[in-house]
PDB file of N, CA and C in Angstrom:
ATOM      1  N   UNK A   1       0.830  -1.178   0.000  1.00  0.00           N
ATOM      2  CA  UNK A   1       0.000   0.000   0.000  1.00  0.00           C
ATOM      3  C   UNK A   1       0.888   1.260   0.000  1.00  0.00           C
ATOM      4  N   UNK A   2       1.840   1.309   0.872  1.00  0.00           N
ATOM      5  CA  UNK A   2       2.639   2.227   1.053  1.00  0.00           C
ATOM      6  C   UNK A   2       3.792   2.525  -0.265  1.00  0.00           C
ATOM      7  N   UNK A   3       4.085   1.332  -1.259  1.00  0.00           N
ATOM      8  CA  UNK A   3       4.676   1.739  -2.339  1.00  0.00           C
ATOM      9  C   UNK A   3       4.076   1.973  -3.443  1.00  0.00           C
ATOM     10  N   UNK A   4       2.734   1.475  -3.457  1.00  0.00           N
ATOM     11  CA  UNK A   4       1.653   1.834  -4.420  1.00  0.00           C
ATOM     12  C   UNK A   4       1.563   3.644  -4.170  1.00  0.00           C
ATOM     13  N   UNK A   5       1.213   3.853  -3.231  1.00  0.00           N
ATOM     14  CA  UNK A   5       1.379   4.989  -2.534  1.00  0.00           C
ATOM     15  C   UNK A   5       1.925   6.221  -3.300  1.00  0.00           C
ATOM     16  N   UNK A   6       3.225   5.754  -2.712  1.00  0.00           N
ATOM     17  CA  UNK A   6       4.704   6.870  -3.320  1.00  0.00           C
ATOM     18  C   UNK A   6       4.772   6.711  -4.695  1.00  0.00           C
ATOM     19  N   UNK A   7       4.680   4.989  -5.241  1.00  0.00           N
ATOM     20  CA  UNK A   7       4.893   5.438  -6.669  1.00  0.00           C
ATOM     21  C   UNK A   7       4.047   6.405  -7.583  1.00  0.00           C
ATOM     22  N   UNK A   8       2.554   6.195  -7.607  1.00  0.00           N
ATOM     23  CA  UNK A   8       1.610   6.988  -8.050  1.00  0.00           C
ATOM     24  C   UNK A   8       2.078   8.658  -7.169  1.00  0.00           C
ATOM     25  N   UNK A   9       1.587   8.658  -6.630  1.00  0.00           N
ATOM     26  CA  UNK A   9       1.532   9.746  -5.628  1.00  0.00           C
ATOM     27  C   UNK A   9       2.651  10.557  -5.725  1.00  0.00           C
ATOM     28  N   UNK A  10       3.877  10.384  -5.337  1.00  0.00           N
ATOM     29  CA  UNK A  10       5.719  10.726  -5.613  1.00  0.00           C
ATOM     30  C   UNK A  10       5.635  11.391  -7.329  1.00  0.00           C
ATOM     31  N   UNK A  11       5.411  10.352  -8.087  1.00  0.00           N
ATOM     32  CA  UNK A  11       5.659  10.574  -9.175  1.00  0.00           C
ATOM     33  C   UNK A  11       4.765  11.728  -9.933  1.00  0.00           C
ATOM     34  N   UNK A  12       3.185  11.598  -9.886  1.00  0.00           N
ATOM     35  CA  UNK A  12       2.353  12.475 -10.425  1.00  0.00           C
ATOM     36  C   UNK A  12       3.344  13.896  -9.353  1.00  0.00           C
ATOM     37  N   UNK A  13       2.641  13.884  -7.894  1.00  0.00           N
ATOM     38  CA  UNK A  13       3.847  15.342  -8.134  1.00  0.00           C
ATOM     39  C   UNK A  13       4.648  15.896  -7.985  1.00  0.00           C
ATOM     40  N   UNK A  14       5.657  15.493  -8.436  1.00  0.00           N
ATOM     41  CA  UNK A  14       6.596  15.667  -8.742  1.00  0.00           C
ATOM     42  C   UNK A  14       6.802  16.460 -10.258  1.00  0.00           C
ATOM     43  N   UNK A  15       6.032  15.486 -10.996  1.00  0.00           N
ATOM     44  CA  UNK A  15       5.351  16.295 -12.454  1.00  0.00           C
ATOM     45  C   UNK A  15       4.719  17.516 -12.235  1.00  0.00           C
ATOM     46  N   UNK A  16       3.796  17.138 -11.413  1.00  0.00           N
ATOM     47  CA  UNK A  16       3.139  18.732 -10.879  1.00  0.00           C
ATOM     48  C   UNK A  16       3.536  20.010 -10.454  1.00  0.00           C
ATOM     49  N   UNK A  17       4.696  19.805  -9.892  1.00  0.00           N
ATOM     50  CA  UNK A  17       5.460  20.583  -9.192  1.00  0.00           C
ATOM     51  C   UNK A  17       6.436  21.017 -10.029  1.00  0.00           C
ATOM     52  N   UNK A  18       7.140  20.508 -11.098  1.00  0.00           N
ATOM     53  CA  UNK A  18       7.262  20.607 -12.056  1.00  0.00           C
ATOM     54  C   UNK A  18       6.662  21.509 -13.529  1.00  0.00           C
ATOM     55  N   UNK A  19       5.301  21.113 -13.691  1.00  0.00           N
ATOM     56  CA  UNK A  19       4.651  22.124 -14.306  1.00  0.00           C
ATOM     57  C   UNK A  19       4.406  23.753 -13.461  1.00  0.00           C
ATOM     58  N   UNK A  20       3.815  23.411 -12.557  1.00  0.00           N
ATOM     59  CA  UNK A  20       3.605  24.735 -11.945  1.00  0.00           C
ATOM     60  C   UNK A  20       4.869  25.394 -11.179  1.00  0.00           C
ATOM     61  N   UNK A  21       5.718  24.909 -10.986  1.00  0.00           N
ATOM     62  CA  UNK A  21       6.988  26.331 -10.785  1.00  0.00           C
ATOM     63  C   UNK A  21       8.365  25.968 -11.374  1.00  0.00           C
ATOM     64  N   UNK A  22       8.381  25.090 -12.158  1.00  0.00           N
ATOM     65  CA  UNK A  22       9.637  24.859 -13.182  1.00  0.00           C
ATOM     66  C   UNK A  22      10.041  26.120 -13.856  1.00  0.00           C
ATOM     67  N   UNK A  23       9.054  27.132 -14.100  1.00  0.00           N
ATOM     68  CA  UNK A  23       9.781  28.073 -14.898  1.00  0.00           C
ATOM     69  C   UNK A  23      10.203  28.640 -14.061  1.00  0.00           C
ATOM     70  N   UNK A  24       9.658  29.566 -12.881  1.00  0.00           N
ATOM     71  CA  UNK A  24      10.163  29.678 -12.068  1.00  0.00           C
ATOM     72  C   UNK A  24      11.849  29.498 -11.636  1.00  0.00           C
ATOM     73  N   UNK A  25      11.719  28.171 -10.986  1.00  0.00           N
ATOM     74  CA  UNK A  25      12.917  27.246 -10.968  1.00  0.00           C
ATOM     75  C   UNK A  25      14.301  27.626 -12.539  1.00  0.00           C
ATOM     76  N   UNK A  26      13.993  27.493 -13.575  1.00  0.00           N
ATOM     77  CA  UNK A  26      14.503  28.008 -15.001  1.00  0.00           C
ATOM     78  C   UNK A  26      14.880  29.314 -14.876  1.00  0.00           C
ATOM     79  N   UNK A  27      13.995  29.888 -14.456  1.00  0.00           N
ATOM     80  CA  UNK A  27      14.900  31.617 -14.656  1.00  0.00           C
ATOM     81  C   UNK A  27      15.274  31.721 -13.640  1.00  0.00           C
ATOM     82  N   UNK A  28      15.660  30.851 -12.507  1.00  0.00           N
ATOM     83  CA  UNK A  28      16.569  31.198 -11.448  1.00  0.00           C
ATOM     84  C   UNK A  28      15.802  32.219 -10.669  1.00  0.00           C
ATOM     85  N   UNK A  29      14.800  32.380 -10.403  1.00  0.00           N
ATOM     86  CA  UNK A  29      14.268  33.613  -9.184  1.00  0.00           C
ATOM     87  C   UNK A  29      13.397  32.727  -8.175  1.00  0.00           C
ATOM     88  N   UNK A  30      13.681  31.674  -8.187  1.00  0.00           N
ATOM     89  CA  UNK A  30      13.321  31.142  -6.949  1.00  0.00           C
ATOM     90  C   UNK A  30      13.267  31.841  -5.376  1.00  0.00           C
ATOM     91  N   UNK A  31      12.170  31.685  -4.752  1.00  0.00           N
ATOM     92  CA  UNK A  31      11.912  32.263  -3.570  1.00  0.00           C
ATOM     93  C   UNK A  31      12.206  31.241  -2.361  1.00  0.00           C
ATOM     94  N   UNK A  32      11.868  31.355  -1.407  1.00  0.00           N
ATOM     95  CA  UNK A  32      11.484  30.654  -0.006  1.00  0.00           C
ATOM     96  C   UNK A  32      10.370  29.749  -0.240  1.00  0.00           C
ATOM     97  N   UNK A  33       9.425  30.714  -0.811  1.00  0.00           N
ATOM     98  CA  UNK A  33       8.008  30.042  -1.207  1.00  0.00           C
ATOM     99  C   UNK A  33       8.030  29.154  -2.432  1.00  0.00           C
ATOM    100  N   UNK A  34       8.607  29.677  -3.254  1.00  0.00           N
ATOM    101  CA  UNK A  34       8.702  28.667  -4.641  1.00  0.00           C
ATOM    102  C   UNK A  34       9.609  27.033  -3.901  1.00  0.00           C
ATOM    103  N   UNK A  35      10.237  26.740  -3.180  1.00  0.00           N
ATOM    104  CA  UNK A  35      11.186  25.567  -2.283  1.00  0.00           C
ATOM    105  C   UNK A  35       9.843  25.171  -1.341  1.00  0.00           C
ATOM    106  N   UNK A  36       8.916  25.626  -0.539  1.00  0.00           N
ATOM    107  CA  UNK A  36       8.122  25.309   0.374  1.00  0.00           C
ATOM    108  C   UNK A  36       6.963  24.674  -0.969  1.00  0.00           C
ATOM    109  N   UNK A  37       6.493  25.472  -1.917  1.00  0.00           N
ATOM    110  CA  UNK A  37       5.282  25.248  -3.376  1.00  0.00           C
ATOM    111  C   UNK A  37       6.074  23.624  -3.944  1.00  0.00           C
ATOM    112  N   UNK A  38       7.313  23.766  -4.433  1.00  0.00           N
ATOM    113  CA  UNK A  38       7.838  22.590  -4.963  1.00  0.00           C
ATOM    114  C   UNK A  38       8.192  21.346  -3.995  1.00  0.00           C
ATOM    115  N   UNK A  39       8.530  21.713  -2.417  1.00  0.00           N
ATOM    116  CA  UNK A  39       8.380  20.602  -1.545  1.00  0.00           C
ATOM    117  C   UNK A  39       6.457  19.617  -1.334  1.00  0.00           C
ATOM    118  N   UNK A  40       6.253  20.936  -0.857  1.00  0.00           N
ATOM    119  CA  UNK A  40       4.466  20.419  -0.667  1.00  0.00           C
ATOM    120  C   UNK A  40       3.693  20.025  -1.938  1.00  0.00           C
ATOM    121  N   UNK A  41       3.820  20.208  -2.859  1.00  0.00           N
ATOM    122  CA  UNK A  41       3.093  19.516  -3.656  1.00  0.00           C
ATOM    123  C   UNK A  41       3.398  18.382  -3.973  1.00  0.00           C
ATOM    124  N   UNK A  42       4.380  17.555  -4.216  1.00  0.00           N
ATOM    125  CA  UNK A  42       4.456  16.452  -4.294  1.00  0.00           C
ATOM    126  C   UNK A  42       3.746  15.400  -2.951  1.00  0.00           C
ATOM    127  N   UNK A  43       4.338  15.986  -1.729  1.00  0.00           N
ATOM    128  CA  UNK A  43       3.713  15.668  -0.030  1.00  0.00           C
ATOM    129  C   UNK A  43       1.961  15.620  -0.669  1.00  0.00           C
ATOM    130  N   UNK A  44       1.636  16.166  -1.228  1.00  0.00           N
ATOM    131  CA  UNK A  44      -0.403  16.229  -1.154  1.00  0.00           C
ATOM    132  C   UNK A  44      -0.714  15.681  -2.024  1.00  0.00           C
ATOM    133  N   UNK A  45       0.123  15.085  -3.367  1.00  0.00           N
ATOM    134  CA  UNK A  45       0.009  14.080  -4.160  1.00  0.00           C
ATOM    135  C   UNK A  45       0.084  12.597  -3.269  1.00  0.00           C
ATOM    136  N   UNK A  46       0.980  12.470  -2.632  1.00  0.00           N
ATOM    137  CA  UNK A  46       1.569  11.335  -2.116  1.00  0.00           C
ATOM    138  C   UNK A  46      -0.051  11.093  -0.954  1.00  0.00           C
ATOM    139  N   UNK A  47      -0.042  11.370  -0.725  1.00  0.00           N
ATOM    140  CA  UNK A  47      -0.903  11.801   0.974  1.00  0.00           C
ATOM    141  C   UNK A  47      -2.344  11.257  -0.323  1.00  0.00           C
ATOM    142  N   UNK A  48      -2.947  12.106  -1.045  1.00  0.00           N
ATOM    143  CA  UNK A  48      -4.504  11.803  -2.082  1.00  0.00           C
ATOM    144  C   UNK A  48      -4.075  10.221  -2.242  1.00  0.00           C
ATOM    145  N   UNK A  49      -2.543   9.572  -3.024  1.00  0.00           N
ATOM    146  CA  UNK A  49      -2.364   8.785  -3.575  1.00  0.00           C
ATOM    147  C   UNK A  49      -2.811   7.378  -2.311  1.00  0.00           C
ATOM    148  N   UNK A  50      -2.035   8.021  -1.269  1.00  0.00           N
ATOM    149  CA  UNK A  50      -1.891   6.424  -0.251  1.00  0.00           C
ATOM    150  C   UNK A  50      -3.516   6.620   0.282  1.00  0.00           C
ATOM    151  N   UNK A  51      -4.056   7.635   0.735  1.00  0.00           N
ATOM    152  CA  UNK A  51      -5.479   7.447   1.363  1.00  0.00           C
ATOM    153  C   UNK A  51      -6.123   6.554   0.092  1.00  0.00           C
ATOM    154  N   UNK A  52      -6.265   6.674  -0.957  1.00  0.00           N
ATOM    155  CA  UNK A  52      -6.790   5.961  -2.135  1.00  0.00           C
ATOM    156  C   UNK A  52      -6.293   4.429  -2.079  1.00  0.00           C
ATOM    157  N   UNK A  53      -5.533   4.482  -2.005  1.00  0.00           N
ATOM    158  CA  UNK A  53      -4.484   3.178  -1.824  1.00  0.00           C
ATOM    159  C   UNK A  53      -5.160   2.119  -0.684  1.00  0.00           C
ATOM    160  N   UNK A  54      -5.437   2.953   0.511  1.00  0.00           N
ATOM    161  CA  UNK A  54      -6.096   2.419   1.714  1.00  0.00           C
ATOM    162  C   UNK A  54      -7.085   1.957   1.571  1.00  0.00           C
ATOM    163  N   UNK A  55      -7.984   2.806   0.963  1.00  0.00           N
ATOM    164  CA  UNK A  55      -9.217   2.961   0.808  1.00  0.00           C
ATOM    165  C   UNK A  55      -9.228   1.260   0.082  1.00  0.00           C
ATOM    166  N   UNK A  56      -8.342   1.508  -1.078  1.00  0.00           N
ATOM    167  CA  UNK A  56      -8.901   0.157  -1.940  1.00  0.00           C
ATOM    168  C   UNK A  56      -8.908  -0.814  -1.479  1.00  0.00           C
ATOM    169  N   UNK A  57      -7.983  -0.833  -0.480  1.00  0.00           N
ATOM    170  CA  UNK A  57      -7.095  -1.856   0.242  1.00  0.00           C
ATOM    171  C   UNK A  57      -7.994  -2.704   1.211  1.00  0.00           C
ATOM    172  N   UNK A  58      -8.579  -1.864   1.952  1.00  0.00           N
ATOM    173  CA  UNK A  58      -9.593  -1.835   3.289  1.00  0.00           C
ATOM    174  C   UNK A  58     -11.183  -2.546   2.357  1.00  0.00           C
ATOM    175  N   UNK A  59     -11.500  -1.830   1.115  1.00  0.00           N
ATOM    176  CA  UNK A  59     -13.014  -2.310   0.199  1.00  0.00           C
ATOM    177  C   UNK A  59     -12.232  -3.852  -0.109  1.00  0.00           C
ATOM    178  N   UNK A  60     -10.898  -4.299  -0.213  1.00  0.00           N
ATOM    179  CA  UNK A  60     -10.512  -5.808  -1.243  1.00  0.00           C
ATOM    180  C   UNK A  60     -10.559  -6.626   0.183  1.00  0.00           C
ATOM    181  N   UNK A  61     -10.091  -6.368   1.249  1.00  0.00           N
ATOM    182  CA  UNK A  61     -10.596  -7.264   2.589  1.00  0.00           C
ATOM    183  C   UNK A  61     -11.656  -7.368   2.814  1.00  0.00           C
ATOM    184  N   UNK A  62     -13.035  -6.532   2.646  1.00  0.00           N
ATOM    185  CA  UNK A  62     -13.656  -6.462   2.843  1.00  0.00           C
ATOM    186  C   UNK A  62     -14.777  -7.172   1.853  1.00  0.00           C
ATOM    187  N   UNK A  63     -14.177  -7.854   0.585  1.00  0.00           N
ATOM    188  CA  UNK A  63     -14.747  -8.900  -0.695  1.00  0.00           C
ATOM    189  C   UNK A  63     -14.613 -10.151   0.018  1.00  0.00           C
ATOM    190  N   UNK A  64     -13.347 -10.036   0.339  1.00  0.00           N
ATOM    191  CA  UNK A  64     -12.899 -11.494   0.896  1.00  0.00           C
ATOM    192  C   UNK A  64     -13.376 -12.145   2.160  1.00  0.00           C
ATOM    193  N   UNK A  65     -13.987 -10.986   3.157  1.00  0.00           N
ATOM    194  CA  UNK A  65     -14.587 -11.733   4.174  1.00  0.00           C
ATOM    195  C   UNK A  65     -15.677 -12.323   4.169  1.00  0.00           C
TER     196      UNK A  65
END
């Protein structure tokens, strides 16, 4: 669950974080906030990804009983 998790989750944002302040990041004017924007978004990808993960996880035990 937990690598299902990170992989989905890690990866989408990471992309995300990526689209929305890469240019940023590119012309070099990175802030405080642009490092806190590019840390946390990937963290709230990961976090949507594993609750989903759980979720499925918790409904497939719940076939089997």
């Amino acid at each position: 669950m937990w690598l299902r998790g990170a992989r989905l989750g890690l990866s989408i944002g990471v992309l995300q974080a990526v689209i929305n302040q890469g240019d940023v990041w590119l012309a070099d004017n990175e802030t405080f906030g642009t490092v806190v924007k590019t840390i946390v978004s990937p963290l709230i990808t990961f976090s949507v990804a594993l609750v989903s993960a759980a979720a499925t996880y918790v409904d497939k035990l719940k076939v089997q009983s």
